[in-house]
PDB file of N, CA and C in Angstrom:
ATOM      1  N   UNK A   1     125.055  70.048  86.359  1.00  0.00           N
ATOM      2  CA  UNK A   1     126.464  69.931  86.686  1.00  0.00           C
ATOM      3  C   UNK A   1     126.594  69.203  88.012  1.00  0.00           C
ATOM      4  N   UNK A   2     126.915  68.494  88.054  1.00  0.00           N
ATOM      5  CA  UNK A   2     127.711  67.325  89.281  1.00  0.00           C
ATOM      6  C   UNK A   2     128.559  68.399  89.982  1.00  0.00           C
ATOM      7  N   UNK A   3     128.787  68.092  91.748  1.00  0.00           N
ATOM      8  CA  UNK A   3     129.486  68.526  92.656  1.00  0.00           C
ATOM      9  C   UNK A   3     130.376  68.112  92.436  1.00  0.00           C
ATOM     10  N   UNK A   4     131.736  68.722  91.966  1.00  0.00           N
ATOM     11  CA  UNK A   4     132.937  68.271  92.166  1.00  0.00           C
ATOM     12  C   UNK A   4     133.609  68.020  93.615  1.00  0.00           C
ATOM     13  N   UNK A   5     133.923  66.412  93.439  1.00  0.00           N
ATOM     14  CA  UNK A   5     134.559  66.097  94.564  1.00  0.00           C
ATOM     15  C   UNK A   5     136.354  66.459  94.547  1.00  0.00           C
ATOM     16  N   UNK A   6     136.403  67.369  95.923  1.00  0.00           N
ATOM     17  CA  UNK A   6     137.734  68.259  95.719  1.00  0.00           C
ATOM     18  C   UNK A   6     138.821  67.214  97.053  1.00  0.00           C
ATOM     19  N   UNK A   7     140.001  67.735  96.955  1.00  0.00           N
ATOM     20  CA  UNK A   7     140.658  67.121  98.223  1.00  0.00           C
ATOM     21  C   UNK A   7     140.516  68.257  99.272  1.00  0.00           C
ATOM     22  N   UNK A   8     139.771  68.713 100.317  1.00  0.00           N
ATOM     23  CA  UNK A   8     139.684  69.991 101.268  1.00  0.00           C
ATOM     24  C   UNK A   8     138.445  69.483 102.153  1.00  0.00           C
ATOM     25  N   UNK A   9     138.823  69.959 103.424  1.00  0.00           N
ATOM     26  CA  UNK A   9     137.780  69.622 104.295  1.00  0.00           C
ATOM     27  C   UNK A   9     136.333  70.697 104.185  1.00  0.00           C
ATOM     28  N   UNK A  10     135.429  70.287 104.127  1.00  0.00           N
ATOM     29  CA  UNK A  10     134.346  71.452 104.384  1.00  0.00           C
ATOM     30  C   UNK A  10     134.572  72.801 105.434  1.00  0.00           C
ATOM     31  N   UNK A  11     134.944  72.271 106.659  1.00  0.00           N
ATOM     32  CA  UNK A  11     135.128  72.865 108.153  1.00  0.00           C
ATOM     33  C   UNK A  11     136.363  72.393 108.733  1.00  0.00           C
ATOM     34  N   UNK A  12     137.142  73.116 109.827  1.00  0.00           N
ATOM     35  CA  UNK A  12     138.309  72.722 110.318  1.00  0.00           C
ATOM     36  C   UNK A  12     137.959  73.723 111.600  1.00  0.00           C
ATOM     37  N   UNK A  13     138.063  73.353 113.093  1.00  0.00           N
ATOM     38  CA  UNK A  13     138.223  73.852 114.178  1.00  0.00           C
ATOM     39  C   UNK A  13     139.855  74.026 114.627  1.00  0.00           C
ATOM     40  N   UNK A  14     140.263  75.548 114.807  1.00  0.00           N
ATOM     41  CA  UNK A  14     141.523  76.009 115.268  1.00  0.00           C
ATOM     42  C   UNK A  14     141.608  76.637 116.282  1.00  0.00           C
ATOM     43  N   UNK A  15     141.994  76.877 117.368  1.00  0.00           N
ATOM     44  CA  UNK A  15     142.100  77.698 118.659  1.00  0.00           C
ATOM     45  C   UNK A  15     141.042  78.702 118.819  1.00  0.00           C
ATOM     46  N   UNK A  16     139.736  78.067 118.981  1.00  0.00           N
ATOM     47  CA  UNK A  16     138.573  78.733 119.389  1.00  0.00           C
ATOM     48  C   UNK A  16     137.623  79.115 117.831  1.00  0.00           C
ATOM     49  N   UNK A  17     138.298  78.857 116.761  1.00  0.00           N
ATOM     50  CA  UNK A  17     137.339  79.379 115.818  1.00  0.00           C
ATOM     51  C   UNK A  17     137.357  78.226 114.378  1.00  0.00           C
ATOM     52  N   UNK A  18     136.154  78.020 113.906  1.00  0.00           N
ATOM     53  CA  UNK A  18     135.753  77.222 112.841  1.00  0.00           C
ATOM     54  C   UNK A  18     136.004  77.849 111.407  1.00  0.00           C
ATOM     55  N   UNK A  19     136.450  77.336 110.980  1.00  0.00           N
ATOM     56  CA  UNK A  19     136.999  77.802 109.545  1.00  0.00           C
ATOM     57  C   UNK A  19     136.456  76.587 108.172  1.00  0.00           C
ATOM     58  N   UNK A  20     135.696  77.218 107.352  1.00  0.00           N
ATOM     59  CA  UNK A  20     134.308  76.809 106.447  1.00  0.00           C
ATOM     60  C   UNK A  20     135.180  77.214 104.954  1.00  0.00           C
ATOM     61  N   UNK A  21     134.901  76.001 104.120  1.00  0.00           N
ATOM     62  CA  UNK A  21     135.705  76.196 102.915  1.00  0.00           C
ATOM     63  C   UNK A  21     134.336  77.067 102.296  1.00  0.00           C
ATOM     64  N   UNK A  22     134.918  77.814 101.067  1.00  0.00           N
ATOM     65  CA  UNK A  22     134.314  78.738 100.171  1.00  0.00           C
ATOM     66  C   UNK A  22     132.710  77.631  99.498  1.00  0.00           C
ATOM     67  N   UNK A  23     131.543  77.944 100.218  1.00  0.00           N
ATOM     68  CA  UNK A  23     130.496  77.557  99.516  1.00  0.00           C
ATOM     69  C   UNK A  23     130.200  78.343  98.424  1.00  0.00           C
ATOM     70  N   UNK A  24     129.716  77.240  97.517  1.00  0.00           N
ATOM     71  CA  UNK A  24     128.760  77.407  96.494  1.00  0.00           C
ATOM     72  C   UNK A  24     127.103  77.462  96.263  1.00  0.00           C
ATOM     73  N   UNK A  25     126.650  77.726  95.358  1.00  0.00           N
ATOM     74  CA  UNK A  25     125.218  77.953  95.684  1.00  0.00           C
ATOM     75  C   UNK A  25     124.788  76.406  94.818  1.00  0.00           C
ATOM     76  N   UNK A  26     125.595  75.455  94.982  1.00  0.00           N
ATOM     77  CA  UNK A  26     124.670  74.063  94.556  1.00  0.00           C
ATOM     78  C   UNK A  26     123.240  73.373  94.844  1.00  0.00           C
ATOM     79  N   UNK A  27     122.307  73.373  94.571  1.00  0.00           N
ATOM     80  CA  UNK A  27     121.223  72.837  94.432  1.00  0.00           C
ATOM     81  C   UNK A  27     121.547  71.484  95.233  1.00  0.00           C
ATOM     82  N   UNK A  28     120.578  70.225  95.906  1.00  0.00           N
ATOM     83  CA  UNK A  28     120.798  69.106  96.293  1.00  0.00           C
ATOM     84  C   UNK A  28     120.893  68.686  94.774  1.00  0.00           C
ATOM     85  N   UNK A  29     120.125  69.054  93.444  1.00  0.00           N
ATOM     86  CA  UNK A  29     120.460  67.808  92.657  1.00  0.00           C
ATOM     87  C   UNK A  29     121.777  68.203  91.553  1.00  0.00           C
ATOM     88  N   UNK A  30     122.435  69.333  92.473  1.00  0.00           N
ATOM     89  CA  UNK A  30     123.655  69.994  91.581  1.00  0.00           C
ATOM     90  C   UNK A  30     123.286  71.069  90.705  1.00  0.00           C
ATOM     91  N   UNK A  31     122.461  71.530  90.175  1.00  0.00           N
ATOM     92  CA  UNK A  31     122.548  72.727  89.901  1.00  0.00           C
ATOM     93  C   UNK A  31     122.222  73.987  90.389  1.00  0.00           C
ATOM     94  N   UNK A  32     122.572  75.106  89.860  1.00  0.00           N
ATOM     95  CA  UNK A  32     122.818  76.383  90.216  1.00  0.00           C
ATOM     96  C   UNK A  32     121.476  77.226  90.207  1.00  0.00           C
ATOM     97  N   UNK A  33     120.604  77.951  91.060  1.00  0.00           N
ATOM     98  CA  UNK A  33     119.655  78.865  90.387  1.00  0.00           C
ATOM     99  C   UNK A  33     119.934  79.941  89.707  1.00  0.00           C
ATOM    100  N   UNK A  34     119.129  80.574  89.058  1.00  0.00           N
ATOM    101  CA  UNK A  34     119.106  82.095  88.614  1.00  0.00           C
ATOM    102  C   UNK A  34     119.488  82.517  89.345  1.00  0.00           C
ATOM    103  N   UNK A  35     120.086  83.977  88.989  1.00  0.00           N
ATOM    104  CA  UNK A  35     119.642  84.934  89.952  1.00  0.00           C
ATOM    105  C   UNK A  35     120.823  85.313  90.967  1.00  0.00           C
ATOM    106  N   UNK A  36     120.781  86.007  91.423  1.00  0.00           N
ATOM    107  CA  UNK A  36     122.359  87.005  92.483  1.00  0.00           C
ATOM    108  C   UNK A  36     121.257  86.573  93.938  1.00  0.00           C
ATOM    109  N   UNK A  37     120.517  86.830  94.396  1.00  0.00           N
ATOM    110  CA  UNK A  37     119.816  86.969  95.502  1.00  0.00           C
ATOM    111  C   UNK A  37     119.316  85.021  95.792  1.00  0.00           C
ATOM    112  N   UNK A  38     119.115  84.601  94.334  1.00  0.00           N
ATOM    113  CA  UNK A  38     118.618  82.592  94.574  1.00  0.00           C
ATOM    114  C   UNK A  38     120.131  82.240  95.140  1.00  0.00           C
ATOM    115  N   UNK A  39     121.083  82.542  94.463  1.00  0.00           N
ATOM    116  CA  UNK A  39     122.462  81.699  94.753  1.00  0.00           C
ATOM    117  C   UNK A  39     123.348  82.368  95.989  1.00  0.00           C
ATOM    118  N   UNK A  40     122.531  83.434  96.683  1.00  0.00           N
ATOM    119  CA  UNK A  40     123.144  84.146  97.142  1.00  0.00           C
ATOM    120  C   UNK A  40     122.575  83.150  98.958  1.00  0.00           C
ATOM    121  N   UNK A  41     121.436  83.097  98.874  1.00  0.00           N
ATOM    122  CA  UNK A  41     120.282  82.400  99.580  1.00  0.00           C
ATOM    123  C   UNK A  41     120.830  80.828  99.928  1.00  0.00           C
ATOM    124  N   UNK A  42     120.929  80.017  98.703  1.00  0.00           N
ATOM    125  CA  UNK A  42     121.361  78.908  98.896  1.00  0.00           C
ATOM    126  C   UNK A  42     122.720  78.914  99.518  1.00  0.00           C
ATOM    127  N   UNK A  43     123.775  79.860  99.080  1.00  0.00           N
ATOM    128  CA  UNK A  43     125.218  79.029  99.571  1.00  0.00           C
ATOM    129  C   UNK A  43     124.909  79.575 101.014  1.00  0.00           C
ATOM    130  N   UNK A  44     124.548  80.859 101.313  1.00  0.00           N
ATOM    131  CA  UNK A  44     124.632  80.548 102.378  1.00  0.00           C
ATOM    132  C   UNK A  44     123.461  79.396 103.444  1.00  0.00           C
ATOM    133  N   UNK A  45     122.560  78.896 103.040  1.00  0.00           N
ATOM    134  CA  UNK A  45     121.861  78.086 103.347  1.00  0.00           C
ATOM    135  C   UNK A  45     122.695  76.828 103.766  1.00  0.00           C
ATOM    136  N   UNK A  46     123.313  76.721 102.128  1.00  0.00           N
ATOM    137  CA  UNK A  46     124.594  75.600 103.402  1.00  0.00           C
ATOM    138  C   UNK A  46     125.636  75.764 103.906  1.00  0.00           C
ATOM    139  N   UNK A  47     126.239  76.789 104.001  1.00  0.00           N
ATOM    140  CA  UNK A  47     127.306  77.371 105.032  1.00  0.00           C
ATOM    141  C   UNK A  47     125.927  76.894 106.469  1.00  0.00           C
ATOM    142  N   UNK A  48     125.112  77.410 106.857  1.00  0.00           N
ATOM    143  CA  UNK A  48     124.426  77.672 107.898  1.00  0.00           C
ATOM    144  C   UNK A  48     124.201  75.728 108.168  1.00  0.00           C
ATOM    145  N   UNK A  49     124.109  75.200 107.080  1.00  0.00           N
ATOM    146  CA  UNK A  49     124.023  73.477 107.605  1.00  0.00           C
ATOM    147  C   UNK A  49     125.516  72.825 107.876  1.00  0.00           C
ATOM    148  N   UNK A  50     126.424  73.497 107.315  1.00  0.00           N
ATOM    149  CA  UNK A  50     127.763  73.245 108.079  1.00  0.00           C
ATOM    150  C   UNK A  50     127.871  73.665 109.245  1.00  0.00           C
ATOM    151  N   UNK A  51     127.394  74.434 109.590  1.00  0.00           N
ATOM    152  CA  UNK A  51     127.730  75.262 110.809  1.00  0.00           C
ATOM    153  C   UNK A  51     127.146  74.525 111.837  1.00  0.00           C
ATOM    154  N   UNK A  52     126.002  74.033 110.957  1.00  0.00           N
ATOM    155  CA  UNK A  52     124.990  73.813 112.333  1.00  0.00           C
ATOM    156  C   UNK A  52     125.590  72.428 112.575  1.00  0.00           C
ATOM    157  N   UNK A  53     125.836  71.697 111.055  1.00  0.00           N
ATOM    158  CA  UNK A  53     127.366  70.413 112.035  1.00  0.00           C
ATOM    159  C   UNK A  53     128.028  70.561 112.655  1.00  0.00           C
ATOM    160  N   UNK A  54     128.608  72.197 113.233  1.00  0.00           N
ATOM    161  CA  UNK A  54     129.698  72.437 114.293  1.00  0.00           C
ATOM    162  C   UNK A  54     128.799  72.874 115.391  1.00  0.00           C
ATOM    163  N   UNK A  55     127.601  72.623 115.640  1.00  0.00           N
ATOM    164  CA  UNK A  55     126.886  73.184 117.112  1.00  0.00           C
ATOM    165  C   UNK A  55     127.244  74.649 116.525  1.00  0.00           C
ATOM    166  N   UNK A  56     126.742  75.066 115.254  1.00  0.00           N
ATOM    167  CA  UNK A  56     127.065  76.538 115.623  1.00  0.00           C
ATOM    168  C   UNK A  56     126.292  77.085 114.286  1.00  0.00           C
ATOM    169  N   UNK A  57     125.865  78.530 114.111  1.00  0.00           N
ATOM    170  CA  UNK A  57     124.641  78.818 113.541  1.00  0.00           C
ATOM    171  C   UNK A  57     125.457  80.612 112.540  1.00  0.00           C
ATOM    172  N   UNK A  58     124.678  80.870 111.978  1.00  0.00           N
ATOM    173  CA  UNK A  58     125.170  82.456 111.235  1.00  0.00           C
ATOM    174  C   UNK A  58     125.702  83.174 112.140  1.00  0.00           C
ATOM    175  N   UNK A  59     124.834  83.545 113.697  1.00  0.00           N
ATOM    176  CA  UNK A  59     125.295  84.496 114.425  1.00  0.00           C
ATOM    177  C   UNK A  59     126.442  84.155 114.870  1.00  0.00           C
ATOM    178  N   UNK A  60     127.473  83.081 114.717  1.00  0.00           N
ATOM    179  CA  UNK A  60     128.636  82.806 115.445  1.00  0.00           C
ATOM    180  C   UNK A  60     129.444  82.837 114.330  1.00  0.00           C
ATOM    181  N   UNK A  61     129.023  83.746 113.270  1.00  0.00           N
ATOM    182  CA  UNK A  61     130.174  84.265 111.862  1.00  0.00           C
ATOM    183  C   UNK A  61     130.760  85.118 112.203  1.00  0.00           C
ATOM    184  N   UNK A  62     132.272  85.373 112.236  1.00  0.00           N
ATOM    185  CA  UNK A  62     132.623  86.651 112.605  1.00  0.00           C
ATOM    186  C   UNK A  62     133.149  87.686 111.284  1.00  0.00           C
ATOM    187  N   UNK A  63     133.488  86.491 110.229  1.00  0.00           N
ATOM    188  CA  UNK A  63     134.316  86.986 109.005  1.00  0.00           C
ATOM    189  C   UNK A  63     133.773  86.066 107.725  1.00  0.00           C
ATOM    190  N   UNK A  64     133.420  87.417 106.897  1.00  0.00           N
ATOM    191  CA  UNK A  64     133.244  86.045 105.416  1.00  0.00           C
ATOM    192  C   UNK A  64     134.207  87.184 104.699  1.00  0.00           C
ATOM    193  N   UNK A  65     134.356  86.476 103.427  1.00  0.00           N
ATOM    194  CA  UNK A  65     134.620  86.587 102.300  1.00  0.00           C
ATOM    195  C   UNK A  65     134.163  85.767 101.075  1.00  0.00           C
ATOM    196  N   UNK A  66     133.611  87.397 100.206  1.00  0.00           N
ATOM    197  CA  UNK A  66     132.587  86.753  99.275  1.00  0.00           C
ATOM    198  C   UNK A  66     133.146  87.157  97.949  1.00  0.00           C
ATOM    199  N   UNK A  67     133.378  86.193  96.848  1.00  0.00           N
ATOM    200  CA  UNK A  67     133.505  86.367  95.528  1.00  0.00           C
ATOM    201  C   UNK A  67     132.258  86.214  94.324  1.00  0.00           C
ATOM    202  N   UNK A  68     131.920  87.551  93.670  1.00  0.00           N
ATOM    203  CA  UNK A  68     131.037  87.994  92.551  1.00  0.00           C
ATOM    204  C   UNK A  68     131.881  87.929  91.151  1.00  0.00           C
ATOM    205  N   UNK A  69     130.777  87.568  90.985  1.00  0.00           N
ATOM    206  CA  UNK A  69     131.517  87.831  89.505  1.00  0.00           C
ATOM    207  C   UNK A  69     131.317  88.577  88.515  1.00  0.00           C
ATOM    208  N   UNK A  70     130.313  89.725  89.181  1.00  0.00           N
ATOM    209  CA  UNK A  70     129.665  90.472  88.240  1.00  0.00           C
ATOM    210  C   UNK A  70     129.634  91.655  89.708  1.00  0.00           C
ATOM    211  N   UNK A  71     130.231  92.703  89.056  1.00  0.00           N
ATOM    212  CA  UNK A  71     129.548  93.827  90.176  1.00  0.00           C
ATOM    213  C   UNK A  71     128.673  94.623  90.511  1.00  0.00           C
ATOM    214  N   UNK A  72     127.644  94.140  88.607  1.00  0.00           N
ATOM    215  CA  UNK A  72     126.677  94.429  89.290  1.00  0.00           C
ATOM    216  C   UNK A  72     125.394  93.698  89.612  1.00  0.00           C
ATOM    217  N   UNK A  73     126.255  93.069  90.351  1.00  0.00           N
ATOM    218  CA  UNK A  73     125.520  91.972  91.302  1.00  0.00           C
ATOM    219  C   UNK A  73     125.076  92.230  93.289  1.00  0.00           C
ATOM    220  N   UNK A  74     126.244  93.286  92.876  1.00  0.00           N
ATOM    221  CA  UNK A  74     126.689  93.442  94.463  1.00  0.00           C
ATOM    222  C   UNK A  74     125.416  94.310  95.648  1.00  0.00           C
ATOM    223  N   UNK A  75     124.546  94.952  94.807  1.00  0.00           N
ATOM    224  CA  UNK A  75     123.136  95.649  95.339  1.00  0.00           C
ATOM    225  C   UNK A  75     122.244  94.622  96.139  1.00  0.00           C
ATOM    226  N   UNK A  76     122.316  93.625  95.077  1.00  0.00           N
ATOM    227  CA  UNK A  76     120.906  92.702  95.199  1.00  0.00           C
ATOM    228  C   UNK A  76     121.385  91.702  95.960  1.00  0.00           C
ATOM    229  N   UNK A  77     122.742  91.242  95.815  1.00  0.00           N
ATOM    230  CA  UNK A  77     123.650  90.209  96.787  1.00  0.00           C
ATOM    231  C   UNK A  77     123.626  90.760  98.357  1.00  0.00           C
ATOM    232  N   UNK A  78     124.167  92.315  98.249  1.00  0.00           N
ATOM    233  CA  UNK A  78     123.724  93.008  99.643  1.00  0.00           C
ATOM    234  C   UNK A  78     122.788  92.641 100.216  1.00  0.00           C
ATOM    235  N   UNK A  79     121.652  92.806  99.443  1.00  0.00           N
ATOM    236  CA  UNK A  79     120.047  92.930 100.063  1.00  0.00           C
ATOM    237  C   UNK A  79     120.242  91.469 100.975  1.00  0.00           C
ATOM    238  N   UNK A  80     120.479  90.499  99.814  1.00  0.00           N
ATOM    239  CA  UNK A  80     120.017  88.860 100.334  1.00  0.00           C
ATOM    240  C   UNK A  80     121.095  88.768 101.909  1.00  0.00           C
ATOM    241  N   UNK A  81     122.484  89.201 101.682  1.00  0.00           N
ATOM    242  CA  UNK A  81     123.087  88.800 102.757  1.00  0.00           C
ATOM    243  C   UNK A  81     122.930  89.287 103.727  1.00  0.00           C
ATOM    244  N   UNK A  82     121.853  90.539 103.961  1.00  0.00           N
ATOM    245  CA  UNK A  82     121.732  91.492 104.964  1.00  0.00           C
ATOM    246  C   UNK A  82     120.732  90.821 105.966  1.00  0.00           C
ATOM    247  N   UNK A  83     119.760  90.362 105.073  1.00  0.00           N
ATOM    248  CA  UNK A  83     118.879  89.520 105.413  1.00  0.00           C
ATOM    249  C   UNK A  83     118.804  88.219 106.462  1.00  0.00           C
ATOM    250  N   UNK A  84     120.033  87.797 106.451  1.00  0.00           N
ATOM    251  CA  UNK A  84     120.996  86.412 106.859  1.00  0.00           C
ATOM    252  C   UNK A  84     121.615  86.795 108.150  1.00  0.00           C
ATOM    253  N   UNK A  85     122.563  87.781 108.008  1.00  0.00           N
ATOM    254  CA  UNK A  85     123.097  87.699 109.473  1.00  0.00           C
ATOM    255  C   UNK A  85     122.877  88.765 110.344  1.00  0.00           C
ATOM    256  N   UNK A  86     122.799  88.295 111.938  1.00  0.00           N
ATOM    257  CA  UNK A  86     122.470  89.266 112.735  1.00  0.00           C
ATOM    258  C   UNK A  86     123.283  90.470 113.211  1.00  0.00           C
ATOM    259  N   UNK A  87     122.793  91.328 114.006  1.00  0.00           N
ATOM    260  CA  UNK A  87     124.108  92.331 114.440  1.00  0.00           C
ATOM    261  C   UNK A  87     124.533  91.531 115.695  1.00  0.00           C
ATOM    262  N   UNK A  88     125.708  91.550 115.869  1.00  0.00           N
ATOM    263  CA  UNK A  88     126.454  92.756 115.270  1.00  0.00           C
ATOM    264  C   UNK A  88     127.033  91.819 113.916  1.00  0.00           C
ATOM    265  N   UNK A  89     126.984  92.184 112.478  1.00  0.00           N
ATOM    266  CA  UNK A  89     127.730  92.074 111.531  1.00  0.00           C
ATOM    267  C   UNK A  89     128.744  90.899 111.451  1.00  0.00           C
ATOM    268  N   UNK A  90     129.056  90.421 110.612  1.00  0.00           N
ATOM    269  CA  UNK A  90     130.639  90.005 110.553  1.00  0.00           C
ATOM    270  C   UNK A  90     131.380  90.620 109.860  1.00  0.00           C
ATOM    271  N   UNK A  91     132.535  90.858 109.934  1.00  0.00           N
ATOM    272  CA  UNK A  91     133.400  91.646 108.957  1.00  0.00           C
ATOM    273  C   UNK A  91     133.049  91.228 107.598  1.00  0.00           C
ATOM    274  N   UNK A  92     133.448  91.752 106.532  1.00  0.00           N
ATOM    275  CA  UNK A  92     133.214  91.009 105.320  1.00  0.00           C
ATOM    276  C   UNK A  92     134.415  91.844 104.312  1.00  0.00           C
ATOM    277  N   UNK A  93     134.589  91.453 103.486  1.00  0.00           N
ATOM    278  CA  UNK A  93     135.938  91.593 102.175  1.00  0.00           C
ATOM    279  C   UNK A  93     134.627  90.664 100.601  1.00  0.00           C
ATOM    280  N   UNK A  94     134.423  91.662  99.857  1.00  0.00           N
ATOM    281  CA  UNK A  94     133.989  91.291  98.702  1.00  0.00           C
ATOM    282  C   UNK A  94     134.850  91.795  97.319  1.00  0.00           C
ATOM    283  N   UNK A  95     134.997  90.605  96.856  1.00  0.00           N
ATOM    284  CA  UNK A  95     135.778  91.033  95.554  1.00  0.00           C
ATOM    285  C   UNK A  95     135.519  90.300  94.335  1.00  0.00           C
ATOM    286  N   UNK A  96     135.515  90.856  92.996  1.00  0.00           N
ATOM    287  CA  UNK A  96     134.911  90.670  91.952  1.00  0.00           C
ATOM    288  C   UNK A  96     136.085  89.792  91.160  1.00  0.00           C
ATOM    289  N   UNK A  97     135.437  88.781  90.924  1.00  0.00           N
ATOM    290  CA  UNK A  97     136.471  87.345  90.528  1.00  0.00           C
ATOM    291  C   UNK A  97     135.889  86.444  89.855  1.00  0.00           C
ATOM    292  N   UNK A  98     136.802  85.881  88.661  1.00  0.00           N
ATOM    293  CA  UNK A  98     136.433  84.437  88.286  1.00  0.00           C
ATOM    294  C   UNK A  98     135.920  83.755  88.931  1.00  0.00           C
ATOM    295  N   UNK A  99     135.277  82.441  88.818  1.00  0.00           N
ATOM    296  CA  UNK A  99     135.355  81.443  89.612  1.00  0.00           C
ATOM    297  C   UNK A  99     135.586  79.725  88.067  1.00  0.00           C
ATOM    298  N   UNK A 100     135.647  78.591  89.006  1.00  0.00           N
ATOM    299  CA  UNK A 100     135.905  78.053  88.428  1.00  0.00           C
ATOM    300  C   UNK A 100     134.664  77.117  87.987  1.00  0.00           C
ATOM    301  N   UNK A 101     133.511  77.542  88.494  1.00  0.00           N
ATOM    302  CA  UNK A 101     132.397  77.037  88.485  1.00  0.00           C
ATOM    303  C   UNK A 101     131.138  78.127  87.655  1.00  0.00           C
ATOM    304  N   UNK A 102     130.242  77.956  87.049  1.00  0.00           N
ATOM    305  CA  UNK A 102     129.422  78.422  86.418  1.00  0.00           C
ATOM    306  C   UNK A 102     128.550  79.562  87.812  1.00  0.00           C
ATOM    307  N   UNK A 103     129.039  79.715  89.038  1.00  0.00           N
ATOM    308  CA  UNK A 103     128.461  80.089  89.777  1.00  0.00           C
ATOM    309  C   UNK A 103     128.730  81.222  89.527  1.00  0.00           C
ATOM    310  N   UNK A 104     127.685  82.286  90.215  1.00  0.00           N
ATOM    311  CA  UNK A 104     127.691  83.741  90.534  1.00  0.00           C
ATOM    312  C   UNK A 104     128.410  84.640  91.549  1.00  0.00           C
ATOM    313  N   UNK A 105     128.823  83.457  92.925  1.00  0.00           N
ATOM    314  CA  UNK A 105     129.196  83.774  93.556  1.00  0.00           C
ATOM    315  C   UNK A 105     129.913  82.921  94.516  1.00  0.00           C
ATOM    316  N   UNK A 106     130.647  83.018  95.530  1.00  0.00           N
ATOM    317  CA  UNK A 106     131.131  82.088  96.401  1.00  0.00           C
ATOM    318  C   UNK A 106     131.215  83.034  98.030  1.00  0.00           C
ATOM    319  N   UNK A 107     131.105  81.933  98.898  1.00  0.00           N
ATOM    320  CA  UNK A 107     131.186  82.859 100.194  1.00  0.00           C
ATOM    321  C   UNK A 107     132.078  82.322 100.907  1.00  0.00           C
ATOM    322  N   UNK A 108     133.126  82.233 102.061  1.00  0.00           N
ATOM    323  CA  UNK A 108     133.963  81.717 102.627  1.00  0.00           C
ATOM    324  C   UNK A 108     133.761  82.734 104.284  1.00  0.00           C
ATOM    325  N   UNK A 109     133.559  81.231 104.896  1.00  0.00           N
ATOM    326  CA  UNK A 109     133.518  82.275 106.400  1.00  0.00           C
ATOM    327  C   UNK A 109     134.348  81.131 107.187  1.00  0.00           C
ATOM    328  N   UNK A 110     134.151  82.194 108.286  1.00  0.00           N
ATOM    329  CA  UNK A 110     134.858  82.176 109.720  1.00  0.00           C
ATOM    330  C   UNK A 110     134.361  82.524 110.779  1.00  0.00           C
ATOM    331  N   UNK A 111     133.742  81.265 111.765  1.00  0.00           N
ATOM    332  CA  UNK A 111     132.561  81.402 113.381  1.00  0.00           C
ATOM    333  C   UNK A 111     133.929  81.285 113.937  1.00  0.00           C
ATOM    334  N   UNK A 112     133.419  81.723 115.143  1.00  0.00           N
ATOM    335  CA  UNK A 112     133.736  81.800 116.919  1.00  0.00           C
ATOM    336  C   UNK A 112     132.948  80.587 117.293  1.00  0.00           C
ATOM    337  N   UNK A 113     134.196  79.211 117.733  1.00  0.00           N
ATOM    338  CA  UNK A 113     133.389  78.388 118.341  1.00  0.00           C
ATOM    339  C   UNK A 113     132.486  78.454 119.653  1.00  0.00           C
ATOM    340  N   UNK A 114     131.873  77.795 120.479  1.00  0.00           N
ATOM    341  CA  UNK A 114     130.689  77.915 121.403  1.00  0.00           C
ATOM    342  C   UNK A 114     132.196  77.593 122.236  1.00  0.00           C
ATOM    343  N   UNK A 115     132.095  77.804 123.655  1.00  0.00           N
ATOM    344  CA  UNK A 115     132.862  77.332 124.655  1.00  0.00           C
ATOM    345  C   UNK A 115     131.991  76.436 125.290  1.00  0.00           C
TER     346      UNK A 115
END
């Protein structure tokens, strides 16, 4: 499956904080892996290469929001995302949803820019 090219910016900087459109777990040659913990790994892999286009890295996440599409997905998705970011935490909101893509999951965050 080909990356759909959408009209939306990847990233947008607003009064101190970076705001990251909802990644997917796309492969470089477009497809999806197996698995709750593979796709869970990748999107955020490139959330973390967006970020790092803003001079800024996981630990400067303050807020995601993540869409599953299966709940019981949400154990093994835990595990992988726990793995990823440091304390203190970012807030997080997970909710069990369509998507419009063959994906498992989607993540959408929000860093604290660097001063």
């Amino acid at each position: 499956m080909a990356i759909p090219t959408l009209p939306f910016s990847k990233s947008r900087r607003a009064d101190g904080l970076v705001f990251l459109s909802g990644e997917l777990p796309f492969g470089p040659d477009g497809t999806i892996p197996e698995g709750i913990g593979a796709q869970t790994d990748l999107a955020l892999d490139r959330i973390a290469a967006t970020l790092e286009g803003e001079g800024l890295s996981l630990a400067d996440v303050v807020s995601c929001l993540v869409h599953l599409t299966d709940k019981a997905d949400f154990a093994a998705f835990n595990e992988a995302y726990a793995r990823r970011f440091p304390e203190p935490h970012p807030v997080r909101t997970t909710v069990v949803a369509g998507l419009l893509v063959d994906a498992r999951i989607e993540i959408t965050v929000t860093a604290k820019a660097r001063t």
